[in-house]
N, C-alpha and C. Protein backbone atom coordinates (compact mmCIF):
# COMPACT_ATOMS: atom_id res chain seq x y z
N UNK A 1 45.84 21.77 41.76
CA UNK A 1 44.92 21.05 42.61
C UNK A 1 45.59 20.77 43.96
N UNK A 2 45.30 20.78 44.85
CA UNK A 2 45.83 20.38 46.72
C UNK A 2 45.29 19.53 46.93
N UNK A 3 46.77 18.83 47.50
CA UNK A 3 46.59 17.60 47.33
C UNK A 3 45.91 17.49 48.77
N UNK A 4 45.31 16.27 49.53
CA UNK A 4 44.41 15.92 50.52
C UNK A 4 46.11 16.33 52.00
N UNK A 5 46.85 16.36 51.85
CA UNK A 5 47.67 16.23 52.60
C UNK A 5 47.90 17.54 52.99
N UNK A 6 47.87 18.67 52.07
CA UNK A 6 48.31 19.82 52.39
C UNK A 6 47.06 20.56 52.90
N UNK A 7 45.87 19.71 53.05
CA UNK A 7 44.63 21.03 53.17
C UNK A 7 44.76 21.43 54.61
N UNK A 8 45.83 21.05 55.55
CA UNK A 8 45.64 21.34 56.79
C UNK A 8 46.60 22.79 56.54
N UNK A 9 47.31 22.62 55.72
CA UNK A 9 48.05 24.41 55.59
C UNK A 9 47.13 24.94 54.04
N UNK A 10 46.43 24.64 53.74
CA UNK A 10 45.45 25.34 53.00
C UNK A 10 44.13 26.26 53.46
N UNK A 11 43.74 25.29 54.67
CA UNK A 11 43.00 26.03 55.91
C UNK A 11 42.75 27.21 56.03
N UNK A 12 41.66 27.99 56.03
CA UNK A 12 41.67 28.91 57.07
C UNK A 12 41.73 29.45 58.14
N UNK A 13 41.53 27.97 58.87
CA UNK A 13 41.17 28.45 60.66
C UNK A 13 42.62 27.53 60.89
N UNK A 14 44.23 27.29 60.46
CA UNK A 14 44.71 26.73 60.95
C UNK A 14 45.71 27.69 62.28
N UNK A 15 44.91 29.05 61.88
CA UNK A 15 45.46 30.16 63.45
C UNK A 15 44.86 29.20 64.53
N UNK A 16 43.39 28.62 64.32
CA UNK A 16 43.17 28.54 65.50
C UNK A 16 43.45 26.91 66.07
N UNK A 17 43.81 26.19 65.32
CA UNK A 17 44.54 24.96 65.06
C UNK A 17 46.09 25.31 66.18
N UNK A 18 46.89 26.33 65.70
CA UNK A 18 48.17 26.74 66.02
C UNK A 18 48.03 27.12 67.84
N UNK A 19 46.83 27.73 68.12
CA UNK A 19 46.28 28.10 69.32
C UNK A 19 46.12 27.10 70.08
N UNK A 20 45.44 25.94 69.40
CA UNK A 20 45.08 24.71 70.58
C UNK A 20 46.23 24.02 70.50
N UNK A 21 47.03 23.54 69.69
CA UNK A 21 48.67 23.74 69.81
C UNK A 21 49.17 23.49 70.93
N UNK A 22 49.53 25.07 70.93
CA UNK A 22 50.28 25.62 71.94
C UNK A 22 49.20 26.00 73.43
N UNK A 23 48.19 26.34 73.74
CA UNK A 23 47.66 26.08 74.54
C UNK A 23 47.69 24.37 75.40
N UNK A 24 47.34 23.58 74.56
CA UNK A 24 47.49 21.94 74.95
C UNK A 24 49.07 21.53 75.16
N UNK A 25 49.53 22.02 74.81
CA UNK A 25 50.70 21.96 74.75
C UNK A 25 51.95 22.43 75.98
N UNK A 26 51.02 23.42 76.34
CA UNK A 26 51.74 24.44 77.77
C UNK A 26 50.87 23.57 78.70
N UNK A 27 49.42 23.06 78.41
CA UNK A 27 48.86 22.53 79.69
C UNK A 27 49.41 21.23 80.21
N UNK A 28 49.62 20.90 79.47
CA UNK A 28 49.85 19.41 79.13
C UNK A 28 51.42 19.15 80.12
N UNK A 29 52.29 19.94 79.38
CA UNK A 29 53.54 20.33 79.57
C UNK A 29 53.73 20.59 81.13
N UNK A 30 52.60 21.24 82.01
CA UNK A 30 53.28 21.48 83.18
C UNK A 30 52.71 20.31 83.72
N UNK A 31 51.44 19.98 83.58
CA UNK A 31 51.43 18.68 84.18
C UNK A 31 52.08 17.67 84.51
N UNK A 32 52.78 17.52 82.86
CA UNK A 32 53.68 16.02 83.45
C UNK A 32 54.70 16.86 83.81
N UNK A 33 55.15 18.11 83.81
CA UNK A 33 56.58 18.24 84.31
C UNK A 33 56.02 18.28 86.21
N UNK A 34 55.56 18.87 86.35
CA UNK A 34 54.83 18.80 88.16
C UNK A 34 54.80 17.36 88.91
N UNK A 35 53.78 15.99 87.78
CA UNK A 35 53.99 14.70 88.20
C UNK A 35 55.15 14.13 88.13
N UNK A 36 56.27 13.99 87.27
CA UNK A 36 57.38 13.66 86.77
C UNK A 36 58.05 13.86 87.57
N UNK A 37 58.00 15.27 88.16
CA UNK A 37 59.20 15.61 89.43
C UNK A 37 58.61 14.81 90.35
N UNK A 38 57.57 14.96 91.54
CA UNK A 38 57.30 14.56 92.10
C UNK A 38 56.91 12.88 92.40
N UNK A 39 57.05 12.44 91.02
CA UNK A 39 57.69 11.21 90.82
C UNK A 39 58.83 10.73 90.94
N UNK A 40 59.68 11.11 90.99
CA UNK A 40 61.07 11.02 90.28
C UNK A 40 61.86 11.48 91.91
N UNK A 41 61.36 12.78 92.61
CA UNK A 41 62.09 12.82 93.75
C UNK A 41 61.61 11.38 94.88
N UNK A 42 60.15 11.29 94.97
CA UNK A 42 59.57 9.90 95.22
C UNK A 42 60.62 8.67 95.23
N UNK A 43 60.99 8.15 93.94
CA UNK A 43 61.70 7.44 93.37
C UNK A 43 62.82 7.28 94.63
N UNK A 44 63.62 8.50 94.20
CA UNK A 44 65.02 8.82 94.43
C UNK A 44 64.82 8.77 95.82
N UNK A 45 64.39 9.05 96.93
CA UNK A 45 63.72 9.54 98.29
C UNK A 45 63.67 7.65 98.65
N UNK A 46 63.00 6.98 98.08
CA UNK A 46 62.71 5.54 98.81
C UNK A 46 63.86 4.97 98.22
N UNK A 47 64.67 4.95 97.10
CA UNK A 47 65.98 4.05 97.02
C UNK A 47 67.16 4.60 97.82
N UNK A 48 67.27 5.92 98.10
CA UNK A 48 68.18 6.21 98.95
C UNK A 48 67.74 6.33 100.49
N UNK A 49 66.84 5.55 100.85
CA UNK A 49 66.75 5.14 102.18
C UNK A 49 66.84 3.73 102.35
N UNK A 50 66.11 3.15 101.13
CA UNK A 50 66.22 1.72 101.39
C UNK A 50 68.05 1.33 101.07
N UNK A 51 68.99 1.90 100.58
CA UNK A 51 70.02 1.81 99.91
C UNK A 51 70.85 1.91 101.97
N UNK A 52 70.04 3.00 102.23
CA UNK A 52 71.18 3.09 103.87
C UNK A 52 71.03 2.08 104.31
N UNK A 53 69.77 1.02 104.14
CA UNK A 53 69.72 -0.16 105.04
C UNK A 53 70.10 -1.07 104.62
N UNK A 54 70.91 -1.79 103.81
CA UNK A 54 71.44 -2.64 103.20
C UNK A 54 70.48 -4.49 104.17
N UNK A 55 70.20 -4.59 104.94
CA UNK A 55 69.68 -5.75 105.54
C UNK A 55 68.31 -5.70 105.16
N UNK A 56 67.88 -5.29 104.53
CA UNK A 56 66.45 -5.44 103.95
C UNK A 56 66.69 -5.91 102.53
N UNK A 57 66.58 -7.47 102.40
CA UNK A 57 66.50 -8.17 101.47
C UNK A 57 65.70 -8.37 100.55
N UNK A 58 63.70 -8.67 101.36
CA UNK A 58 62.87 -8.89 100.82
C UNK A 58 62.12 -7.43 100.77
N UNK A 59 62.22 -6.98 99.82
CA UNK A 59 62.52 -5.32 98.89
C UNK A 59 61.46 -5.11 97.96
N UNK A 60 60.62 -4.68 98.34
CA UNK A 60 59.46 -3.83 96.83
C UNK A 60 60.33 -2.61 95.79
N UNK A 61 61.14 -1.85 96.41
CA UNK A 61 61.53 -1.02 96.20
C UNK A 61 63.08 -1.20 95.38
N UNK A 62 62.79 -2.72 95.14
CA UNK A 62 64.23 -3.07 94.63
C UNK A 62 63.48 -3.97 93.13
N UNK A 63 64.60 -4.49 92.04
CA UNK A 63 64.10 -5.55 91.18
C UNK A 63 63.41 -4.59 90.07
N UNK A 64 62.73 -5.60 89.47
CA UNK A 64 61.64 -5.19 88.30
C UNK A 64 61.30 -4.23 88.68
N UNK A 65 60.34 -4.25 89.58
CA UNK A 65 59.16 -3.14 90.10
C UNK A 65 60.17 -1.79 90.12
N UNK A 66 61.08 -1.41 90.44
CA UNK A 66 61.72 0.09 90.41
C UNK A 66 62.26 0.28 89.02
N UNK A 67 62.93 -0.93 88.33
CA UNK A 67 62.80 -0.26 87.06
C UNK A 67 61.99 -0.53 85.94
N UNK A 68 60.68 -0.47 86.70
CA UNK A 68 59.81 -0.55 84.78
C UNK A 68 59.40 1.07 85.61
N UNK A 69 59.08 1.05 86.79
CA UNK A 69 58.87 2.88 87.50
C UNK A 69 59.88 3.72 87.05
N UNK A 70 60.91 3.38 87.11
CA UNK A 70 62.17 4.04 86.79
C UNK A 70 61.88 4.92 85.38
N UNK A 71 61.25 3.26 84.08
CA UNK A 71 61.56 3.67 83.03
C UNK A 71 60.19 4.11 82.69
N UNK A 72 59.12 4.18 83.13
CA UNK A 72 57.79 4.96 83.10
C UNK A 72 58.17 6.34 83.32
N UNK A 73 58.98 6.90 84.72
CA UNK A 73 59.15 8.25 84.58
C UNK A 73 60.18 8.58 83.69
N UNK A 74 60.93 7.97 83.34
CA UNK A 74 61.50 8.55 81.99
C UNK A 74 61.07 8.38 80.68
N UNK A 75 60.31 7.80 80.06
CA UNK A 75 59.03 7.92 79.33
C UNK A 75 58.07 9.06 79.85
N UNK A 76 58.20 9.44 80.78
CA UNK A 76 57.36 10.88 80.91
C UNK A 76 58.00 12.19 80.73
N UNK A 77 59.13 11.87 81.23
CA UNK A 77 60.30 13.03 80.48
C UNK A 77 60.45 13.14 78.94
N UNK A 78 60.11 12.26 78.43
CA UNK A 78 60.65 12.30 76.96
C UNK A 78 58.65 12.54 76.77
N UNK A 79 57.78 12.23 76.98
CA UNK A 79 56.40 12.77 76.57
C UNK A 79 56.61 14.50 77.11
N UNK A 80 57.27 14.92 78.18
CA UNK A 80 57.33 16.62 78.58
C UNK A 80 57.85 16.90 77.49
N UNK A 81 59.43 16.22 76.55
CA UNK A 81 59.17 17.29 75.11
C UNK A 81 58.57 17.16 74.50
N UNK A 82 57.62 16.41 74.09
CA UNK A 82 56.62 16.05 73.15
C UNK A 82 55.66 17.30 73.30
N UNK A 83 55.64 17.56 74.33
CA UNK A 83 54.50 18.33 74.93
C UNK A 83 54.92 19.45 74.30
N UNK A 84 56.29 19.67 75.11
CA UNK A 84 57.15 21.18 74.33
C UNK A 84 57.25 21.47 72.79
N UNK A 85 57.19 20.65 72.57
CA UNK A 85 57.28 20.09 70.88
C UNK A 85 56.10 21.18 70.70
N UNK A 86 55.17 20.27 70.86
CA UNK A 86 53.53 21.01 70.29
C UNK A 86 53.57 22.23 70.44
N UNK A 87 53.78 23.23 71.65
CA UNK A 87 53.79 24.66 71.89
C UNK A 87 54.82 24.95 70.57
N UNK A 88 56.10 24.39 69.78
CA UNK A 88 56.46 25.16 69.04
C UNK A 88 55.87 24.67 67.75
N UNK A 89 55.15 23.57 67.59
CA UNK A 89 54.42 23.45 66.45
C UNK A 89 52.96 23.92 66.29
N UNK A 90 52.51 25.10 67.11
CA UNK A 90 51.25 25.63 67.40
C UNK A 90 51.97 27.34 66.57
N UNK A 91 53.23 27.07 67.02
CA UNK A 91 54.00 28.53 67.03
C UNK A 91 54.09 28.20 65.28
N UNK A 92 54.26 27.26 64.71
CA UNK A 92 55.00 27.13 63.22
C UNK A 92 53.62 27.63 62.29
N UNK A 93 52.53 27.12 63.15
CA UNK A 93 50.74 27.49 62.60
C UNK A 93 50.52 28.88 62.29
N UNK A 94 50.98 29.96 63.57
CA UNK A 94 51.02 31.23 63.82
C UNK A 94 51.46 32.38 63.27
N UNK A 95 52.86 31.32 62.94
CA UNK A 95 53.54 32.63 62.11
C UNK A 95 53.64 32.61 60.74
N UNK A 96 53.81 33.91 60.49
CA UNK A 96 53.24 34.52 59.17
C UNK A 96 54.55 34.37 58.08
N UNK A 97 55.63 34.28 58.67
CA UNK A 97 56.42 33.87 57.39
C UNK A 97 56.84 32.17 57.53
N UNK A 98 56.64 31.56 58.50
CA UNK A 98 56.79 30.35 58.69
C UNK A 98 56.21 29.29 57.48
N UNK A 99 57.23 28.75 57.16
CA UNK A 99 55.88 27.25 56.37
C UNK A 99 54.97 27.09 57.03
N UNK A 100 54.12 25.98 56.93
CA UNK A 100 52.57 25.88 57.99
C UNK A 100 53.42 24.37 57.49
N UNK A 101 53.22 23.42 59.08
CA UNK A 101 53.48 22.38 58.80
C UNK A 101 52.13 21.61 58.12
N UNK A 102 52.35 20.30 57.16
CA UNK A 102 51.70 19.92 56.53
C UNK A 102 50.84 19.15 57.44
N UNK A 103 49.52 18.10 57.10
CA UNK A 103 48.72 17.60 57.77
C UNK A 103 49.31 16.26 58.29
N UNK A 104 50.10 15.77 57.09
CA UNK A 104 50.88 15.07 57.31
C UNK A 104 51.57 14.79 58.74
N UNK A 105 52.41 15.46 58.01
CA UNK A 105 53.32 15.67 59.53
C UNK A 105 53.06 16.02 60.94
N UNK A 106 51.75 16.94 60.64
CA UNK A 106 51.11 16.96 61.99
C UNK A 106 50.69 15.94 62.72
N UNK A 107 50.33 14.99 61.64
CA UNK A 107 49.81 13.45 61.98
C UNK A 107 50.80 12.36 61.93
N UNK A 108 51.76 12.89 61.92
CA UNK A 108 52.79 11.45 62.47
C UNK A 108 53.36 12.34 63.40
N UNK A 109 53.66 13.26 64.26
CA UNK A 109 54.23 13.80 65.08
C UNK A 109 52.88 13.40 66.25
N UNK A 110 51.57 13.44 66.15
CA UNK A 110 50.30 13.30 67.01
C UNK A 110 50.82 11.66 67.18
N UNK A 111 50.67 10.94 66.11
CA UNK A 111 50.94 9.69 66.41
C UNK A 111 52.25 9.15 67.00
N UNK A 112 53.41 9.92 67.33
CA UNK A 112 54.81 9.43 68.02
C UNK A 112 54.48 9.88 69.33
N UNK A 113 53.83 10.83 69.63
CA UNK A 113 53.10 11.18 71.03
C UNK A 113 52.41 9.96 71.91
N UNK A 114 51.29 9.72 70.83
CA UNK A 114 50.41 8.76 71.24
C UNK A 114 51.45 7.67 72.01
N UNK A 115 51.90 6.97 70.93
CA UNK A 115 52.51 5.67 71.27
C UNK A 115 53.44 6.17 72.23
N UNK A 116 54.24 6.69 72.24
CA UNK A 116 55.74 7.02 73.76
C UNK A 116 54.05 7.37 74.91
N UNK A 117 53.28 8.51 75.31
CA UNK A 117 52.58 8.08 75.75
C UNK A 117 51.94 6.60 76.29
N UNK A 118 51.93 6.01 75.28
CA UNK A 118 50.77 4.57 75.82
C UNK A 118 51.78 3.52 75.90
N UNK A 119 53.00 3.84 75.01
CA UNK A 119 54.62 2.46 75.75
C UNK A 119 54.63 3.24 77.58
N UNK A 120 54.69 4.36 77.74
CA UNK A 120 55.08 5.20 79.16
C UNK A 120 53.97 4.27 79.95
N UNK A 121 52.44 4.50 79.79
CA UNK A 121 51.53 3.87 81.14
C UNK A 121 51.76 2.00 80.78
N UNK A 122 52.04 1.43 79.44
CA UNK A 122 52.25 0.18 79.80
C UNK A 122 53.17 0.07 81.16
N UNK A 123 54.80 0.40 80.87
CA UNK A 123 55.54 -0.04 81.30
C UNK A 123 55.71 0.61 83.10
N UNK A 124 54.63 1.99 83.02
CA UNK A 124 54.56 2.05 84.65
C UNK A 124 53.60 1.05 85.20
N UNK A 125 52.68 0.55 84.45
CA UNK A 125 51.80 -0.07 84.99
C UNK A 125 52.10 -1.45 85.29
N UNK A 126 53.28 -2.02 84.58
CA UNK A 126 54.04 -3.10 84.63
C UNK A 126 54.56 -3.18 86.21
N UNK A 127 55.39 -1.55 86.08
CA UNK A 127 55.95 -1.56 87.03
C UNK A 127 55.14 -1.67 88.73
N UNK A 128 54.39 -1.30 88.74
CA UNK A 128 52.85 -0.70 89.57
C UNK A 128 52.60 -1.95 90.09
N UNK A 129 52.57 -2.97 88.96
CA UNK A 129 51.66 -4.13 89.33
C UNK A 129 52.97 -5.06 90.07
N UNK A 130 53.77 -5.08 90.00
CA UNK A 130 55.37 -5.66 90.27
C UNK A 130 55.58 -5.31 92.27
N UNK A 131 54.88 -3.75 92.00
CA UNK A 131 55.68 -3.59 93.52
C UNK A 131 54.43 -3.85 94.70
N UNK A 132 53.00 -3.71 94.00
CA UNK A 132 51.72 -3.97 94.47
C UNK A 132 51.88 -5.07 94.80
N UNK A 133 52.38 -6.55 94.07
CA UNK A 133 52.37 -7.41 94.13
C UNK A 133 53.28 -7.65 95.47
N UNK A 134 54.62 -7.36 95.64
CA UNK A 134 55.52 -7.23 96.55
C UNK A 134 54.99 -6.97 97.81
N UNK A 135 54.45 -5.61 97.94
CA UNK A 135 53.45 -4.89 99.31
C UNK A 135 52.82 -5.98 99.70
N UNK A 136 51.67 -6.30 98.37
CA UNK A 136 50.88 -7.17 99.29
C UNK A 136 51.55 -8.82 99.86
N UNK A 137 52.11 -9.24 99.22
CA UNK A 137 52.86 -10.19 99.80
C UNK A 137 53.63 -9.61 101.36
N UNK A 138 54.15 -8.83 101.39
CA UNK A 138 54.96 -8.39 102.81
C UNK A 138 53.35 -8.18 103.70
N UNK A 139 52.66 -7.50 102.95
CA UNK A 139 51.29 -7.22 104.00
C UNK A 139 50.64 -8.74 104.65
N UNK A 140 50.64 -9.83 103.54
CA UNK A 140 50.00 -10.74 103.88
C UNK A 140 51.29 -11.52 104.65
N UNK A 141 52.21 -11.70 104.88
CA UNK A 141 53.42 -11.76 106.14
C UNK A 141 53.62 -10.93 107.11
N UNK A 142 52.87 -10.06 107.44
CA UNK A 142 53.01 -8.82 108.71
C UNK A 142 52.57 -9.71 109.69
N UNK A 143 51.32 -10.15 109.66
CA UNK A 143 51.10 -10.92 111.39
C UNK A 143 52.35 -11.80 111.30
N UNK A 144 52.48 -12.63 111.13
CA UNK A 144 54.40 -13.59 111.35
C UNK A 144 55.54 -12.60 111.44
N UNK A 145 55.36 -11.42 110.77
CA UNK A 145 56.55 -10.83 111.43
C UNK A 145 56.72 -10.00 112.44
N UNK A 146 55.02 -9.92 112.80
CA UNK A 146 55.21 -9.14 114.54
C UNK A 146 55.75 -10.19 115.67
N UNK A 147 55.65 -11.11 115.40
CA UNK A 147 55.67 -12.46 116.40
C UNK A 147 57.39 -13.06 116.02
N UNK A 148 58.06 -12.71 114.57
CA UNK A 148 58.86 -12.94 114.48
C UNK A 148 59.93 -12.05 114.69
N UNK A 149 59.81 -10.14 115.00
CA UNK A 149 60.41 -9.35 114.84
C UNK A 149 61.09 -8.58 113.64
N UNK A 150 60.56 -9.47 112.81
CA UNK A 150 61.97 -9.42 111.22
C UNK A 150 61.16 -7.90 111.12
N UNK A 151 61.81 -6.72 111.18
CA UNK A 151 61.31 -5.19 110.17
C UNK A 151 61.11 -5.36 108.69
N UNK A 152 61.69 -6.63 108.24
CA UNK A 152 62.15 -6.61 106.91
C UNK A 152 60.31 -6.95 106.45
N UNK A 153 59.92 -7.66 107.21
CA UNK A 153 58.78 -7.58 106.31
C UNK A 153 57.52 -7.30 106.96
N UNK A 154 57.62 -6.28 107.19
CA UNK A 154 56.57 -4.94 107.81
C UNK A 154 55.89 -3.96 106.41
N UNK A 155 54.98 -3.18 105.88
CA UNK A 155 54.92 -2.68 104.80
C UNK A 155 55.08 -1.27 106.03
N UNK A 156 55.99 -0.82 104.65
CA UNK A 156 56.47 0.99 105.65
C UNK A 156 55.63 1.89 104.80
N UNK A 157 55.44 3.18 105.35
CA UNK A 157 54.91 4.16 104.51
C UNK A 157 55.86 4.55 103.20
N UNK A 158 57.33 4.19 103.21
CA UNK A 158 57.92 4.56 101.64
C UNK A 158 57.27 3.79 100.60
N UNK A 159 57.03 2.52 100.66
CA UNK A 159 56.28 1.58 100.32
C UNK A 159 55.40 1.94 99.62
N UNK A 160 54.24 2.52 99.96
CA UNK A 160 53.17 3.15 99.47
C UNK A 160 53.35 4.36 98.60
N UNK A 161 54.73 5.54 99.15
CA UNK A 161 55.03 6.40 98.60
C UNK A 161 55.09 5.97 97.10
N UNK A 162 56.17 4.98 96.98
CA UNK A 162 56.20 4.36 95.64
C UNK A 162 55.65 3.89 94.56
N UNK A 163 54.44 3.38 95.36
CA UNK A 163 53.15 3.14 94.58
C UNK A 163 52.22 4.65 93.82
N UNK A 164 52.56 5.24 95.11
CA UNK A 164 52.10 7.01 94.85
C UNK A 164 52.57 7.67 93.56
N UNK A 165 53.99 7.17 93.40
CA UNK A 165 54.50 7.42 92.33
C UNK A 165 54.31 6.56 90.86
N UNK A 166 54.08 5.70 91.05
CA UNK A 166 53.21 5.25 89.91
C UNK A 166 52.08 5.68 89.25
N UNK A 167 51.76 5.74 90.16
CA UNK A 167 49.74 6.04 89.95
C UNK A 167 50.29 7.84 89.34
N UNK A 168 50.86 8.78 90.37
CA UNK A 168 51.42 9.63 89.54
C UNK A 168 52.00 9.86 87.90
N UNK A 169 52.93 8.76 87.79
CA UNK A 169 53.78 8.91 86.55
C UNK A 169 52.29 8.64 85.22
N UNK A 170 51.84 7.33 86.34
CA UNK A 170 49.95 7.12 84.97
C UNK A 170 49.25 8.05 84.76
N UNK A 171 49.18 9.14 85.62
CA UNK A 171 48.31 10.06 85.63
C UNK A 171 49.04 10.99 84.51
N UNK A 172 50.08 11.43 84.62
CA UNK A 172 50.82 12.23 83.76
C UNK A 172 51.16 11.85 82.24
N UNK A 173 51.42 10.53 82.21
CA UNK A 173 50.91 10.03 80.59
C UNK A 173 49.26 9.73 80.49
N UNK A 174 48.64 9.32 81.05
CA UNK A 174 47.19 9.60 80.51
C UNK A 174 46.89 11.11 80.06
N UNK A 175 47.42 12.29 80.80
CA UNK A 175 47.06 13.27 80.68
C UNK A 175 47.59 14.39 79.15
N UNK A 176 48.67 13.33 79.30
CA UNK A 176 49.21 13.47 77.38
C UNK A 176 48.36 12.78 76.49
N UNK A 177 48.11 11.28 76.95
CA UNK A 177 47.09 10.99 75.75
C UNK A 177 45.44 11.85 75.23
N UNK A 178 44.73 12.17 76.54
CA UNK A 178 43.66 13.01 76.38
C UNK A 178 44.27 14.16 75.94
N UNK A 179 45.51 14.56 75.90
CA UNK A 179 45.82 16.28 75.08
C UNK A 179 45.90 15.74 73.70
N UNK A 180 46.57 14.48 73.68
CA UNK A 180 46.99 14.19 72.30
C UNK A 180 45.30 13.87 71.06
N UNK A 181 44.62 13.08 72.04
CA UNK A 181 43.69 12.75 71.21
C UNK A 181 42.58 13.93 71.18
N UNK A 182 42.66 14.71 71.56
CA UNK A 182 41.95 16.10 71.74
C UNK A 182 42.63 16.65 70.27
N UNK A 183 44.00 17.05 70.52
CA UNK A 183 44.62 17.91 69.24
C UNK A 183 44.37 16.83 67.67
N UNK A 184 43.95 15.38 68.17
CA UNK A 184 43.94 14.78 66.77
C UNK A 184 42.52 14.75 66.14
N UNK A 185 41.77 14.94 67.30
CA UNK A 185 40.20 15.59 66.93
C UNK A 185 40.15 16.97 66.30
N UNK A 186 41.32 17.53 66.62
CA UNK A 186 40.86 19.07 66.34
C UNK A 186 41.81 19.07 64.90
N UNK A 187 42.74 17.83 64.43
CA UNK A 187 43.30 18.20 63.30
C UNK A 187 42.68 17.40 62.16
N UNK A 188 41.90 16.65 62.72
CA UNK A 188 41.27 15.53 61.31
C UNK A 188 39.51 16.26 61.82
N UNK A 189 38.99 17.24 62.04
CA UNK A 189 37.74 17.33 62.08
C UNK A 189 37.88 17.96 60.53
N UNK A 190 36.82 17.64 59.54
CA UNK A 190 36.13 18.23 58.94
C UNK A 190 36.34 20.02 58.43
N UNK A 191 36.81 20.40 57.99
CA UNK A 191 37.01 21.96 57.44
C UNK A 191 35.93 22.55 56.88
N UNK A 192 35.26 23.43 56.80
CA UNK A 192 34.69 24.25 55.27
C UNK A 192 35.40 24.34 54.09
N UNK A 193 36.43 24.47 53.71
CA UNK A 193 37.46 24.89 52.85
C UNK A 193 37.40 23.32 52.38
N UNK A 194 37.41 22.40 53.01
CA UNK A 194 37.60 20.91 51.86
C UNK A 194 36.55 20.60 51.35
C-alpha cells in the first residue's frame, strides 16, 4: 500500500512537477540574483561615500536602518540558493535513475523557502521603515538647514538610492514567495493516480 507521503514519487506527471522545478527555479534565481546585486552595490556605493565624510553625524545611512538592509540582502542571498536548490530538485524529478524526492521533503524544503523568504521582507522592511523614518525627519529639517547651512541635514540623492534598495531587496523576496507558493500549488494539487 503507498503510503500518502510517497504519492508525489508515485505520480505520473511528477516529469512535469520536475519541469516547473527547475523552470521556477532558474526564474526566480536570476531575479533575486539581478536585485541582490544591485542592492548590495547600492548598499556598498552610499556607505562608502558617507564613510569619506566622516562629519555627517545625523545619518540615515548609518544605525539600524543599514543593518536590518544589510541583513535583508543577505537573506536574499541565502533565498538565491534556495532558488538554486529547486533547479536541482526539479533535476532529482527528471532523472531516470535518481530517487524521486518524496512529497515530504518536497514540502519541508517549499516550507524553509517560504519562511527565509518572509524572515528576508520582514527584516528589509524593518529596515526600510528605519531609514524612511530618518529621510523624512532630515526632509522635515531642510527649510532650517538652508538658513542654517548645516549639509548634514539636507536629504541627498544617495539617500533615496538606499531606500531604492530596499524596495529592491522586497521585490526580490516577494518574488521567491510567489515562485514558492506557485511550486506548493503545483505540489499539493490533487493527482489522478490518488
Amino acid at each position: 500500500m503507498t503510503r500518502p507521503s510517497d504519492a508525489l514519487s508515485r505520480s505520473p506527471d511528477f516529469k512535469n512537477l520536475g519541469g516547473a522545478f527547475r523552470l521556477v527555479g532558474w526564474i526566480s534565481f536570476w531575479i533575486k540574483v539581478v536585485l541582490g546585486v544591485i542592492s548590495g552595490i547600492t548598499v556598498l556605493f552610499a556607505f562608502f561615500s558617507r564613510a569619506s565624510n566622516p562629519n555627517q553625524a545625523s545619518n540615515p545611512i548609518s544605525g539600524l536602518g543599514l543593518l536590518f538592509t544589510v541583513g535583508g540582502i543577505l537573506l536574499l542571498g541565502v533565498s538565491v540558493y534556495w532558488s538554486f536548490r529547486y533547479t536541482r530538485w526539479g533535476r532529482r524529478f527528471l532523472a531516470p535513475s535518481a530517487a524521486v524526492p518524496s512529497k515530504a521533503a518536497t514540502l519541508r524544503l517549499i516550507k524553509t523557502v517560504l519562511i527565509t523568504d518572509l524572515v528576508g521582507i520582514l527584516v528589509t522592511v524593518m529596515g526600510g521603515e528605519w531609514l524612511v523614518g530618518a529621510i523624512i525627519g532630515k526632509a522635515i529639517s531642510q527649510g532650517v538647514a538652508v538658513f542654517s547651512l548645516n549639509p548634514n541635514q539636507l536629504v541627498e540623492p544617495i539617500d533615496l538610492f538606499v531606500i531604492q534598495a530596499c524596495i529592491n531587496t522586497i521585490a526580490g523576496q516577494l518574488a521567491g514567495v510567489v515562485a514558492t507558493l506557485w511550486l506548493l500549488q503545483r505540489t499539493t494539487q490533487p493527482r489522478p493516480s490518488e
